[in-house]
N, C-alpha and C. Protein backbone atom coordinates (compact mmCIF):
# COMPACT_ATOMS: atom_id res chain seq x y z
N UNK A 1 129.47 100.24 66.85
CA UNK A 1 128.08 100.31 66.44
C UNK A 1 127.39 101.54 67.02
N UNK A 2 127.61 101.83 68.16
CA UNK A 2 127.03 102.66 68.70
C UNK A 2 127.48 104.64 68.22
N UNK A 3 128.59 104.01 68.04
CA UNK A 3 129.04 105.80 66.85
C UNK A 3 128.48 105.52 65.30
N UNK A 4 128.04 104.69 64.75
CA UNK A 4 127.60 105.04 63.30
C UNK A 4 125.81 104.94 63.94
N UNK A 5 125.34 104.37 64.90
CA UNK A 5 123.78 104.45 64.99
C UNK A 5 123.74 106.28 65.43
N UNK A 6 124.78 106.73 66.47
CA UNK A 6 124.00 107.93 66.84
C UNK A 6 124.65 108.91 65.57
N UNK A 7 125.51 108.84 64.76
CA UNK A 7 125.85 109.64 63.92
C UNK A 7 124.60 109.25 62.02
N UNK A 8 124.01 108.26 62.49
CA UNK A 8 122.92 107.97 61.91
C UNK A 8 121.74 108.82 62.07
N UNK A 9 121.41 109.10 63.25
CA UNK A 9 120.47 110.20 63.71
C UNK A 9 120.75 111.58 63.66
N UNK A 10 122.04 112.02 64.34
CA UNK A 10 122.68 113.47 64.81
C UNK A 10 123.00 113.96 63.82
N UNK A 11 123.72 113.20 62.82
CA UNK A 11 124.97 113.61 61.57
C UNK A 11 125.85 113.12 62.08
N UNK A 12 127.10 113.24 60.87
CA UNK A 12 128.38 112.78 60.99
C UNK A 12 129.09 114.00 62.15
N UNK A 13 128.77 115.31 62.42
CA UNK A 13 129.24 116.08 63.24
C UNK A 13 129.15 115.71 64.77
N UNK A 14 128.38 114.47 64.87
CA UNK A 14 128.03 114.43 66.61
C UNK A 14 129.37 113.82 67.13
N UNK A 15 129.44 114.17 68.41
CA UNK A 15 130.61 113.85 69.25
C UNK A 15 130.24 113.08 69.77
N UNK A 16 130.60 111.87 69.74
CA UNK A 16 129.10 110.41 69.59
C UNK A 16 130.41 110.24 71.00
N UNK A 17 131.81 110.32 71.40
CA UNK A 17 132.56 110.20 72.75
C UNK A 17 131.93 110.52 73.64
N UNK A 18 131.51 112.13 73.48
CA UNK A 18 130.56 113.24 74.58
C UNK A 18 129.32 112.87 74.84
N UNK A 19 128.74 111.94 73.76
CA UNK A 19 127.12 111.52 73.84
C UNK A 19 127.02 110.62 74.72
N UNK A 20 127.93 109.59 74.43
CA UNK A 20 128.23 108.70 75.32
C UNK A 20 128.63 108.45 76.38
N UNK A 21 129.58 109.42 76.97
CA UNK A 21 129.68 109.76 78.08
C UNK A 21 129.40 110.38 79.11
N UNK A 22 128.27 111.24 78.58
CA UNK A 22 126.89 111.98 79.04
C UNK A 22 125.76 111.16 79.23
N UNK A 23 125.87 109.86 78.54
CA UNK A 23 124.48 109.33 78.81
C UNK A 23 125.09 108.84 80.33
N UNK A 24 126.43 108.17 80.03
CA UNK A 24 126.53 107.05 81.19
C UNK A 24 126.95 108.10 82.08
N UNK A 25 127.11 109.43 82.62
CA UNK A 25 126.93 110.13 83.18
C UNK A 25 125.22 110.71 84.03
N UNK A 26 124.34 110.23 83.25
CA UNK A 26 122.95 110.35 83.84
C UNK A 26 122.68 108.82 83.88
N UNK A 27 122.80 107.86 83.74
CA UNK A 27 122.26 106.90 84.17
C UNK A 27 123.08 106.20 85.54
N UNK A 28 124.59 107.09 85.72
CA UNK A 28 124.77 107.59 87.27
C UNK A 28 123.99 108.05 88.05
N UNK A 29 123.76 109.29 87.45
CA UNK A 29 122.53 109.86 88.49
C UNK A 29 121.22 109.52 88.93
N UNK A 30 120.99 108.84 87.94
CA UNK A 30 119.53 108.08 87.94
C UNK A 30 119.67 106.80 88.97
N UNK A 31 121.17 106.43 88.86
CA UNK A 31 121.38 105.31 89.99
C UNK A 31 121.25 105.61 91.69
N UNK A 32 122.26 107.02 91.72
CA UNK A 32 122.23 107.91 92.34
C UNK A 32 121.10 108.22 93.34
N UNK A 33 119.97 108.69 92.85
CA UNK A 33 119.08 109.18 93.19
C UNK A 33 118.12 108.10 93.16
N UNK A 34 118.09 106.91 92.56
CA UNK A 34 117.42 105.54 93.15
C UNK A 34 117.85 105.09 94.46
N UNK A 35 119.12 105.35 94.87
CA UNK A 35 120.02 104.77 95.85
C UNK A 35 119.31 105.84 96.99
N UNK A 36 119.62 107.25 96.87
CA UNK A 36 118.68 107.58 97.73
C UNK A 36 117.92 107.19 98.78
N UNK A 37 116.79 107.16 97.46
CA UNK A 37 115.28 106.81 98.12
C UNK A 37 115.13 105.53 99.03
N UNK A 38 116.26 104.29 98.23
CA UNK A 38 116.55 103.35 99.13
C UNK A 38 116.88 103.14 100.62
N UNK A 39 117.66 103.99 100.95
CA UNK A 39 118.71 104.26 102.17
C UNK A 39 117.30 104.21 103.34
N UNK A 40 117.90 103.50 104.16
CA UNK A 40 116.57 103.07 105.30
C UNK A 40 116.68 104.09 106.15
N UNK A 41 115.54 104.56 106.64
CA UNK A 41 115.61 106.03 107.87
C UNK A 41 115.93 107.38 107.13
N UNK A 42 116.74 107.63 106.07
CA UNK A 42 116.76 108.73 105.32
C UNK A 42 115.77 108.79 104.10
N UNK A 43 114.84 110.24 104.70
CA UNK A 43 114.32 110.40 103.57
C UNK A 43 114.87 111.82 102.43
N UNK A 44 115.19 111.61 101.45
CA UNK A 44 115.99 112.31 100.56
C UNK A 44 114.94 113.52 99.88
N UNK A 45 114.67 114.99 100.51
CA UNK A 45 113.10 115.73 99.99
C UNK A 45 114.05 116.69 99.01
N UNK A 46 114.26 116.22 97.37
CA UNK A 46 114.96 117.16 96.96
C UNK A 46 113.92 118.23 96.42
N UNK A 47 114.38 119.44 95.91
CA UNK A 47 113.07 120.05 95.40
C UNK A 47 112.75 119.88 93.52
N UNK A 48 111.42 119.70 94.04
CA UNK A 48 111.44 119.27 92.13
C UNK A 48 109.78 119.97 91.54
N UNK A 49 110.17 120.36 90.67
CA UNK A 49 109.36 121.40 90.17
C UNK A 49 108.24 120.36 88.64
N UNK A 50 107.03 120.76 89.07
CA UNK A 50 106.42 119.81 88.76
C UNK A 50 105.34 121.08 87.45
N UNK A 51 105.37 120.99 86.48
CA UNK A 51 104.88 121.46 85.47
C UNK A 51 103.84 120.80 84.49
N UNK A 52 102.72 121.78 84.06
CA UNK A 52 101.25 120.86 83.89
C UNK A 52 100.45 120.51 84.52
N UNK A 53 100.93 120.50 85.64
CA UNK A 53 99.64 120.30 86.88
C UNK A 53 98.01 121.00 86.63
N UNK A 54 97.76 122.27 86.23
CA UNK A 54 96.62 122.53 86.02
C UNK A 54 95.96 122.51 84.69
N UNK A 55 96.92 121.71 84.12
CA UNK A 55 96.44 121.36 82.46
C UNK A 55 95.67 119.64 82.73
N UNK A 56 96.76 118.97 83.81
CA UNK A 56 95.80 117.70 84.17
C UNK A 56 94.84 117.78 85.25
N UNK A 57 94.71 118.85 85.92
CA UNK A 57 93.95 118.86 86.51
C UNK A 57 92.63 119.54 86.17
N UNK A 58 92.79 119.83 84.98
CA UNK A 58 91.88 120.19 83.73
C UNK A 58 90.82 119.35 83.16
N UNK A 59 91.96 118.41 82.61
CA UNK A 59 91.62 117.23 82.15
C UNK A 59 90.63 116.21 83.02
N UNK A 60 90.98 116.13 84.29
CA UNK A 60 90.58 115.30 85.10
C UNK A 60 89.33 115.69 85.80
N UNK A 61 88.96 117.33 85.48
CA UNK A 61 87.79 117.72 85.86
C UNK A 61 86.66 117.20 85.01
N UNK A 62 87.17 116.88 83.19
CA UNK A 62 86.78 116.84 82.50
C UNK A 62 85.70 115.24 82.26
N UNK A 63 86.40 114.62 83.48
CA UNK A 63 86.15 113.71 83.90
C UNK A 63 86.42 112.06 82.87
N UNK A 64 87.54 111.97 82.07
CA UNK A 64 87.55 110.76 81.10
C UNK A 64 88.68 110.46 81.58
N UNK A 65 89.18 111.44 83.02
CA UNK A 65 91.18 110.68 82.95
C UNK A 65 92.01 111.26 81.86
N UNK A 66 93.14 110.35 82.10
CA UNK A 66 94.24 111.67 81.35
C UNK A 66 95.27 109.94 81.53
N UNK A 67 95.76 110.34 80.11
CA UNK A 67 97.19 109.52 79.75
C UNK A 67 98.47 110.06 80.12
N UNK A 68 99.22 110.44 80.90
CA UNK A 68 100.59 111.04 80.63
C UNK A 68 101.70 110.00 80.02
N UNK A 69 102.34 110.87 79.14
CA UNK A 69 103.30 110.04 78.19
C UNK A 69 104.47 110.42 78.88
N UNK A 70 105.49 109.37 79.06
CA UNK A 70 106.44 109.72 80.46
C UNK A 70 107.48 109.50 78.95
N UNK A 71 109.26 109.90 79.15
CA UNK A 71 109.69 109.62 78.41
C UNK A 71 110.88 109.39 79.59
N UNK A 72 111.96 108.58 79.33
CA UNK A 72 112.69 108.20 79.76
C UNK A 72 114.20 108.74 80.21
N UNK A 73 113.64 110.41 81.02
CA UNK A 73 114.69 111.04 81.55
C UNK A 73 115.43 110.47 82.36
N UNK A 74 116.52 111.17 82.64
CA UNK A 74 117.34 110.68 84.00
C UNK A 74 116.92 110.15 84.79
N UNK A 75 115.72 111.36 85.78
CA UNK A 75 115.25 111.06 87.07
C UNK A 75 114.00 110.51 86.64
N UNK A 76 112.92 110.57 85.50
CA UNK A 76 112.26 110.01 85.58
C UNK A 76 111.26 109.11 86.27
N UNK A 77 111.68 108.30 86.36
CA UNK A 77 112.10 106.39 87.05
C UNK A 77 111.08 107.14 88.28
N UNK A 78 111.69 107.76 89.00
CA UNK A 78 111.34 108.48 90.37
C UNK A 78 110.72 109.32 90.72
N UNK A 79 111.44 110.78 89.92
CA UNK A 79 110.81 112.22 90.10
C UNK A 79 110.14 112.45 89.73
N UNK A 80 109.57 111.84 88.39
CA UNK A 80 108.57 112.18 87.70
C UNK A 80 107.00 111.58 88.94
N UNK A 81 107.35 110.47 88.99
CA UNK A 81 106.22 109.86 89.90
C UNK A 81 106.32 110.73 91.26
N UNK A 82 107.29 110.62 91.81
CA UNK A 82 107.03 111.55 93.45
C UNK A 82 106.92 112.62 93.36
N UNK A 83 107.45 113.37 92.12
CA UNK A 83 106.51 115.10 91.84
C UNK A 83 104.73 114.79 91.61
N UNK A 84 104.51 113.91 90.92
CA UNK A 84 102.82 113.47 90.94
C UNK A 84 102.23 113.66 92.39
N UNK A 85 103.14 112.01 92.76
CA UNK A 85 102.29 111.99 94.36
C UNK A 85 102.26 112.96 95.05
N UNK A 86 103.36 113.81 95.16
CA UNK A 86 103.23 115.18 96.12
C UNK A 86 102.31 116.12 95.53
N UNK A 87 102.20 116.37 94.58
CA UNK A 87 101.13 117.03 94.35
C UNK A 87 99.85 116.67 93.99
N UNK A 88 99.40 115.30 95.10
CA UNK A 88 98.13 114.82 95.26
C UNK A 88 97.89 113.70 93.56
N UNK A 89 98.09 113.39 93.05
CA UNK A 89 97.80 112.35 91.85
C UNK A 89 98.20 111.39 91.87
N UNK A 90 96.73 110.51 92.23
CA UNK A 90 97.04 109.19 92.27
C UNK A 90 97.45 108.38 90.97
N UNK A 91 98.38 108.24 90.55
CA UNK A 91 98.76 107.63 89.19
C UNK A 91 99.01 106.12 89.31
N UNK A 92 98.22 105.89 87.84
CA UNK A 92 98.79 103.96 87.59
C UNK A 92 99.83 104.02 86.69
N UNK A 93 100.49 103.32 86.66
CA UNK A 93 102.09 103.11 85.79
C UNK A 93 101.88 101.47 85.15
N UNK A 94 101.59 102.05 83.52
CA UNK A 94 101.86 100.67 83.01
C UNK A 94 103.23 100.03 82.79
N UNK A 95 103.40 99.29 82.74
CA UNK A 95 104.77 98.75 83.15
C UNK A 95 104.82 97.22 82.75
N UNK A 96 105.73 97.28 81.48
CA UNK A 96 106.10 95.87 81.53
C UNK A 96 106.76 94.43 82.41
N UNK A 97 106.34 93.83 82.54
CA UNK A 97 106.35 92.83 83.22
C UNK A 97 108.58 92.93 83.82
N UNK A 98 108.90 92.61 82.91
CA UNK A 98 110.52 92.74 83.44
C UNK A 98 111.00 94.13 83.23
N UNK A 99 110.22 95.29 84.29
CA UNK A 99 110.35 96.48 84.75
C UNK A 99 111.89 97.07 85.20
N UNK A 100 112.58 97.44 85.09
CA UNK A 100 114.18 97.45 86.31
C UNK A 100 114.74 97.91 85.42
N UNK A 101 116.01 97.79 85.51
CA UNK A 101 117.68 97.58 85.33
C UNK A 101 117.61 96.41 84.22
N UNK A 102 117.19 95.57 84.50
CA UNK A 102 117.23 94.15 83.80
C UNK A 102 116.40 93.15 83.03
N UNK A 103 116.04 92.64 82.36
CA UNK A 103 115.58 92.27 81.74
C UNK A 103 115.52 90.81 81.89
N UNK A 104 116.67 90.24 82.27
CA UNK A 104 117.49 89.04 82.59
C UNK A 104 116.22 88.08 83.73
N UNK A 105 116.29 87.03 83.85
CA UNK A 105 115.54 86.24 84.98
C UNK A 105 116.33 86.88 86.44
N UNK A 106 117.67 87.03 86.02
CA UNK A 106 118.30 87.07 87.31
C UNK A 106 117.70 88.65 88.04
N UNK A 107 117.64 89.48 86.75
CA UNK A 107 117.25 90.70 86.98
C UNK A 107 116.13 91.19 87.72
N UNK A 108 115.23 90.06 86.90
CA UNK A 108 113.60 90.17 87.17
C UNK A 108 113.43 89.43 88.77
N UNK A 109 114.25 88.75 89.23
CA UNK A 109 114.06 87.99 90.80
C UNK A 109 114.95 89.27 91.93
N UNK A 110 116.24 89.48 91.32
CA UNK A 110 116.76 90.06 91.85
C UNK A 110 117.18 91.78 92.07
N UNK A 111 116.92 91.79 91.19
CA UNK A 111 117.77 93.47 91.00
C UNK A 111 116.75 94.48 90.93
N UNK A 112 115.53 94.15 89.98
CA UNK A 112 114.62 95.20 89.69
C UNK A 112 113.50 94.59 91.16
N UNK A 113 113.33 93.96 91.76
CA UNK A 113 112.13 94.05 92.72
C UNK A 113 112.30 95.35 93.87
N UNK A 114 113.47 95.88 94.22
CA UNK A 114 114.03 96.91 94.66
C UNK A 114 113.29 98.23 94.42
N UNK A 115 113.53 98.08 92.90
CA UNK A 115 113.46 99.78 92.04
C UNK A 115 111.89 99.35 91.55
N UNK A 116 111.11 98.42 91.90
CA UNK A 116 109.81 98.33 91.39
C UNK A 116 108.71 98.74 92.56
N UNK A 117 109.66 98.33 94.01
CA UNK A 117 108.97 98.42 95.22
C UNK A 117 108.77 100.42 95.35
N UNK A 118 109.96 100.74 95.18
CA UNK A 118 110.52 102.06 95.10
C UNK A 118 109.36 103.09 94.65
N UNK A 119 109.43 102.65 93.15
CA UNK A 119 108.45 103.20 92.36
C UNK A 119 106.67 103.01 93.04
N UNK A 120 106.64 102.07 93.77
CA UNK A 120 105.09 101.49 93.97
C UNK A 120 104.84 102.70 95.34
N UNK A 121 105.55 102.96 96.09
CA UNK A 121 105.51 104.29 96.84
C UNK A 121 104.60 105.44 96.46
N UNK A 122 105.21 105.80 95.16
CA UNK A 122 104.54 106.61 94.93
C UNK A 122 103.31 106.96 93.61
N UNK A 123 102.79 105.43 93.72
CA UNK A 123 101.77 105.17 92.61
C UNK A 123 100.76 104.55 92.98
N UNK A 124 99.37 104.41 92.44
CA UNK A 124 98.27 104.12 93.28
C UNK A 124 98.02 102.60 92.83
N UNK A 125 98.72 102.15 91.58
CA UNK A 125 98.86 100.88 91.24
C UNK A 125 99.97 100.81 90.07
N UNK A 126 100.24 99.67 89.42
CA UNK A 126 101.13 99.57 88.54
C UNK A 126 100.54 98.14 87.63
N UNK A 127 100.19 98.59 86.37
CA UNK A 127 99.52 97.72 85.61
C UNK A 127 100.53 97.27 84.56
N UNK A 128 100.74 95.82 85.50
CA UNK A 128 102.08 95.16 84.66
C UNK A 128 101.12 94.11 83.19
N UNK A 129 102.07 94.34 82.06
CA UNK A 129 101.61 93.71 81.62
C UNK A 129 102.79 92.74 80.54
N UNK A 130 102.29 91.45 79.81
CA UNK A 130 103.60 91.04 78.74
C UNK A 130 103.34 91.71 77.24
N UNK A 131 104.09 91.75 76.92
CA UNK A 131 104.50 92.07 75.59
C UNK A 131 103.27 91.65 74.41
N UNK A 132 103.00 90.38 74.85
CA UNK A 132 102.08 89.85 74.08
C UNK A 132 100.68 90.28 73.96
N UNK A 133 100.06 90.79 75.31
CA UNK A 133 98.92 90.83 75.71
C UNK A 133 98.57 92.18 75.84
N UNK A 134 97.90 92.44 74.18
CA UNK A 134 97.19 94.21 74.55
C UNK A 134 96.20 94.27 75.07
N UNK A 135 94.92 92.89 74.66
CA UNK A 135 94.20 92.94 75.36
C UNK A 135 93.46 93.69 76.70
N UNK A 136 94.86 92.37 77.38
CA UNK A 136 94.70 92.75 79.14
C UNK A 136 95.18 94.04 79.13
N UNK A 137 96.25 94.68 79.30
CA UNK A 137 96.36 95.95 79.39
C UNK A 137 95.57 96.80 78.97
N UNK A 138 95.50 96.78 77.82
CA UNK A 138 93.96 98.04 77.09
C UNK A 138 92.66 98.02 78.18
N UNK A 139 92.14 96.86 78.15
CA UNK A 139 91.45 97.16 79.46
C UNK A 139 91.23 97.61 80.74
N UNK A 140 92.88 97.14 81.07
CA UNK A 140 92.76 97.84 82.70
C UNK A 140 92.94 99.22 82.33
N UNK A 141 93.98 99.83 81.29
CA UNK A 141 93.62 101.15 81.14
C UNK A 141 92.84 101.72 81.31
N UNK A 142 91.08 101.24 80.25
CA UNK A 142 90.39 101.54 79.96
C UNK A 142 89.67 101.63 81.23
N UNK A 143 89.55 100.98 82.19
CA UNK A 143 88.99 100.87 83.52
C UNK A 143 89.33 102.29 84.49
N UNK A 144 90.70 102.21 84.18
CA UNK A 144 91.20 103.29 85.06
C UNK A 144 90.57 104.66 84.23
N UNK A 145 91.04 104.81 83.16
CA UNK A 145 90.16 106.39 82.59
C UNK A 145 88.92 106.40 82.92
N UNK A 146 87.97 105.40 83.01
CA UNK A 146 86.26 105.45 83.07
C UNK A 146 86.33 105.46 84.35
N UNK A 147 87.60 105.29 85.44
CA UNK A 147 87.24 106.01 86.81
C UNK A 147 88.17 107.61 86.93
N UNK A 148 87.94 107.94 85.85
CA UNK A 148 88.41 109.22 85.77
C UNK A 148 90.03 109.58 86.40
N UNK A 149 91.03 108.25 86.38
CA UNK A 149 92.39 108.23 86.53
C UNK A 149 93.45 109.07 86.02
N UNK A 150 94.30 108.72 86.30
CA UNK A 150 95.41 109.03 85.71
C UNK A 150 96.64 107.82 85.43
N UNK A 151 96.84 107.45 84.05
CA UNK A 151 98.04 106.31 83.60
C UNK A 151 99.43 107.08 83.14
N UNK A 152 100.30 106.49 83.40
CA UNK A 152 101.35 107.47 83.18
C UNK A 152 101.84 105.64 82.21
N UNK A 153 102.36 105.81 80.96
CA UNK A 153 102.78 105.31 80.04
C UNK A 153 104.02 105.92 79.63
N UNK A 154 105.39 105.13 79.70
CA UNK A 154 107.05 106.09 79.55
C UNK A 154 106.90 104.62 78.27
N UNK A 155 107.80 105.60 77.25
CA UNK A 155 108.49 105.17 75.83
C UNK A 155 110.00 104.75 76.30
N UNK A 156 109.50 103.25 76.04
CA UNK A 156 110.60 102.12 76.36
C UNK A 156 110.31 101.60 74.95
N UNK A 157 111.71 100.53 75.11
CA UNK A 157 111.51 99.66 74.56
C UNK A 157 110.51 98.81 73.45
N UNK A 158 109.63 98.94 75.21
CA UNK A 158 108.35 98.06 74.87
C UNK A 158 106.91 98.66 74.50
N UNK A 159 107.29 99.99 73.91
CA UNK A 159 106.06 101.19 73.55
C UNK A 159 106.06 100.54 72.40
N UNK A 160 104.54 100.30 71.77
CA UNK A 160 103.86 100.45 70.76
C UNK A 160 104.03 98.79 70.18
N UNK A 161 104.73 98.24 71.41
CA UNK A 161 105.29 96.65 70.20
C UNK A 161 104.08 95.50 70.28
N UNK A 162 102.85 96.09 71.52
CA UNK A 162 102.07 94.83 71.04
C UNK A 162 100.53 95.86 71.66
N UNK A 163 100.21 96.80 71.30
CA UNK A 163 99.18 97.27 72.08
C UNK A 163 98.19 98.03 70.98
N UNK A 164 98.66 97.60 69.83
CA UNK A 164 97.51 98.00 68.60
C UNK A 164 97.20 96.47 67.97
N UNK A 165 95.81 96.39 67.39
CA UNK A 165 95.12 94.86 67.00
C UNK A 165 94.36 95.31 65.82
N UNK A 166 94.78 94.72 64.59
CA UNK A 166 94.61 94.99 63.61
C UNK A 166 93.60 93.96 62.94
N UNK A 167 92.50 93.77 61.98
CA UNK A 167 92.11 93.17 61.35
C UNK A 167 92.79 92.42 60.34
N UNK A 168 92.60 91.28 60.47
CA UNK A 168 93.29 89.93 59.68
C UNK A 168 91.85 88.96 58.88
N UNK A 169 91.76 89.11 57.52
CA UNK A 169 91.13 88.06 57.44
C UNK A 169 89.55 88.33 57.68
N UNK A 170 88.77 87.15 57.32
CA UNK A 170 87.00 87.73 58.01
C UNK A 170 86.81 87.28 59.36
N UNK A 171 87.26 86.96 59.89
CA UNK A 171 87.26 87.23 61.84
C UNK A 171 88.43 86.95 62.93
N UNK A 172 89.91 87.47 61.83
CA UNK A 172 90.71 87.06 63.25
C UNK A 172 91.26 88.53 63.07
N UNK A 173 92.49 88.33 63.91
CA UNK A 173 93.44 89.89 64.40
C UNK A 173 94.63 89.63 64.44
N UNK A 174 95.72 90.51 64.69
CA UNK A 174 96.72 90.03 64.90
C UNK A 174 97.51 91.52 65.75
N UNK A 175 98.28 91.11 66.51
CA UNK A 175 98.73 92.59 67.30
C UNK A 175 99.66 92.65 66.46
N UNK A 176 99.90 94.53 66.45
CA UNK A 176 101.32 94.92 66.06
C UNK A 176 102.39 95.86 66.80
């Protein structure tokens, strides 16, 4: 399945072996460099080059806050946030409720509280929310921009599947 979905996208020319073995080659590293940050008494200062900074700090003069749209690199998960914090930005991270590695109950008790603690290091909050509920989330967003914040939002999964509310009918809604 996974060679006719990416040769669905790429063309029939992709080396869907090499794709594949490149991904699970960075989601090594991404393990990698989670493991890191973990390690008790070592702190891991790699150098990471942080780009846009005076375009949000633009924005933020502008005073309405700023969305950053995170996308789901390697280091991401991490670098993206501890290049922020080091360069002074307090960022909120929306974040679905079963955040991690896993998705699983076992995941959500066990495996991801690790890589959630990790992440909370270097963020000024983390606005978890479910799937179901745009509501609540839209709001706390909305809270955080009207204090002139910064939300960092990464394209998962769970982008776009319940955080638009559409008119149904003469007074109900329905998310999509």
């Amino acid at each position: 399945r996974y060679d006719v979905a990416v040769k669905a996208v790429l063309g029939d020319a992709a080396d869907t072996r090499a794709t594949f073995e490149a991904q699970l080659a960075a989601i090594h590293r991404r393990r990698l460099s989670l493991a890191a940050h973990l390690v008790a008494g070592w702190r891991w200062s790699p150098a990471i080059r942080l780009e846009g900074l005076e375009a949000l700090r633009q924005a933020l003069r502008n005073g309405r806050g700023a969305i950053l749209w995170c996308d789901q690199f390697t280091a991401q998960t991490i670098m993206g946030k501890r290049a922020l914090h080091e360069a002074g930005v307090d960022a909120h991270q929306g974040s679905a409720r079963y955040h991690g590695f896993s998705p699983s109950q076992f995941g959500f008790r066990v495996i991801n509280p690790p890589l959630v603690k990790l992440e909370n290091r270097f963020l000024k909050s983390r606005i978890v929310f479910e799937r179901t509920d745009a509501y609540q989330v839209t709001t706390r967003i909305q809270k955080v921009l009207k204090a002139n914040g910064v939300v960092l939002m990464t394209n998962t999964i769970y982008a776009g599947s319940a955080f638009t509310e559409a008119a149904m009918g003469e007074g109900g809604f329905t998310h999509l």
